[in-house]
Protein backbone atom coordinates (compact mmCIF):
# COMPACT_ATOMS: atom_id res chain seq x y z
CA UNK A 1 -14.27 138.16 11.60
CA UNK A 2 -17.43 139.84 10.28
CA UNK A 3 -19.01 138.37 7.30
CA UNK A 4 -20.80 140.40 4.91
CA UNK A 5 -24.12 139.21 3.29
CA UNK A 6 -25.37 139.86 -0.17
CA UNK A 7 -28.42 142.57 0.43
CA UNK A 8 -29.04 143.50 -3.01
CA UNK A 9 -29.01 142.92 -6.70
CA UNK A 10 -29.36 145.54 -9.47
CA UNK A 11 -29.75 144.35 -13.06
CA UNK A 12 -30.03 146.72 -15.94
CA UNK A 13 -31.31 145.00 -19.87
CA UNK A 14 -30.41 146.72 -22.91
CA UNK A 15 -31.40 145.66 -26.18
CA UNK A 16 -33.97 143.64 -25.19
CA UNK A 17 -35.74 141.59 -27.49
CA UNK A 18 -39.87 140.77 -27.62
CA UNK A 19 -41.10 137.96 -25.26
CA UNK A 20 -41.77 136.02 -28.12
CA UNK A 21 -38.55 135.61 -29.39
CA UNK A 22 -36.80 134.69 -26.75
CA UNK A 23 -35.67 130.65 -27.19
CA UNK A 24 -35.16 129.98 -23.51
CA UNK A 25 -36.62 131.59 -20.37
CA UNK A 26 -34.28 133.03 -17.46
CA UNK A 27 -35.30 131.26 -14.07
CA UNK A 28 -35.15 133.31 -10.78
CA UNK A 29 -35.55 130.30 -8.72
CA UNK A 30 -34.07 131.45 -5.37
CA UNK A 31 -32.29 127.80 -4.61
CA UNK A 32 -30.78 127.84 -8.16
CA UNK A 33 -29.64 131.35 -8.14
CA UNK A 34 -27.92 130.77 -4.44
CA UNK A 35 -25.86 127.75 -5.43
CA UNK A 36 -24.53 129.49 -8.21
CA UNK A 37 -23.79 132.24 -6.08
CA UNK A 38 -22.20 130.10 -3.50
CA UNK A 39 -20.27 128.50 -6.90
CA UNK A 40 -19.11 131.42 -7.74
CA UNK A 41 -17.61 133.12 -3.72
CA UNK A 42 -16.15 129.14 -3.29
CA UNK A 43 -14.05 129.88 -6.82
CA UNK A 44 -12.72 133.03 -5.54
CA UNK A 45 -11.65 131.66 -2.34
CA UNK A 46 -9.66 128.91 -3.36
CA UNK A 47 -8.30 130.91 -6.27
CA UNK A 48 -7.16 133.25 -3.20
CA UNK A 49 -6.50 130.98 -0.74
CA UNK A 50 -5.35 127.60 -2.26
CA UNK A 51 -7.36 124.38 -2.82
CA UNK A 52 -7.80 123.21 0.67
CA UNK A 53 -9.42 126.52 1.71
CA UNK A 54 -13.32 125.28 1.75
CA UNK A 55 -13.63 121.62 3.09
CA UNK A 56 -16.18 119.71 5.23
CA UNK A 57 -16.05 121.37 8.92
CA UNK A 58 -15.73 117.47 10.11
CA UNK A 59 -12.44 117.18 8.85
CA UNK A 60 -11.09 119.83 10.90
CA UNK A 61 -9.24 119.93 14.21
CA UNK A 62 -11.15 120.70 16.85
CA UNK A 63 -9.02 123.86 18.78
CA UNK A 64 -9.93 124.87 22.30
């Protein structure tokens, strides 16, 4: 199975507003920014694959 890794992110702002107007400040804090990108793979899964798709590896059956 050959996983594929996020490489790349393109963002394009329109209708942007002065600095000083802005009421809250975006954060690009890597750790932040990958759990909500975990959140949001983990959603699609189990909306693809059911509920009991992503679980703790130690609750699986060991298969030689």
């Amino acid at each position: 199975m050959h996983r594929g890794r996020l490489t790349g992110i393109t963002l394009k702002g329109e209708d942007l507003i002065a600095a000083d107007q802005l009421a809250e400040q975006i954060s690009f804090d890597q750790a932040r920014e990958a759990r909500l990108v975990a959140e949001e793979v983990s959603d699609r899964i189990r909306a693809k694959f059911g509920p009991g798709a992503i679980r703790p590896a130690t609750t699986l059956l060991r298969v030689s």
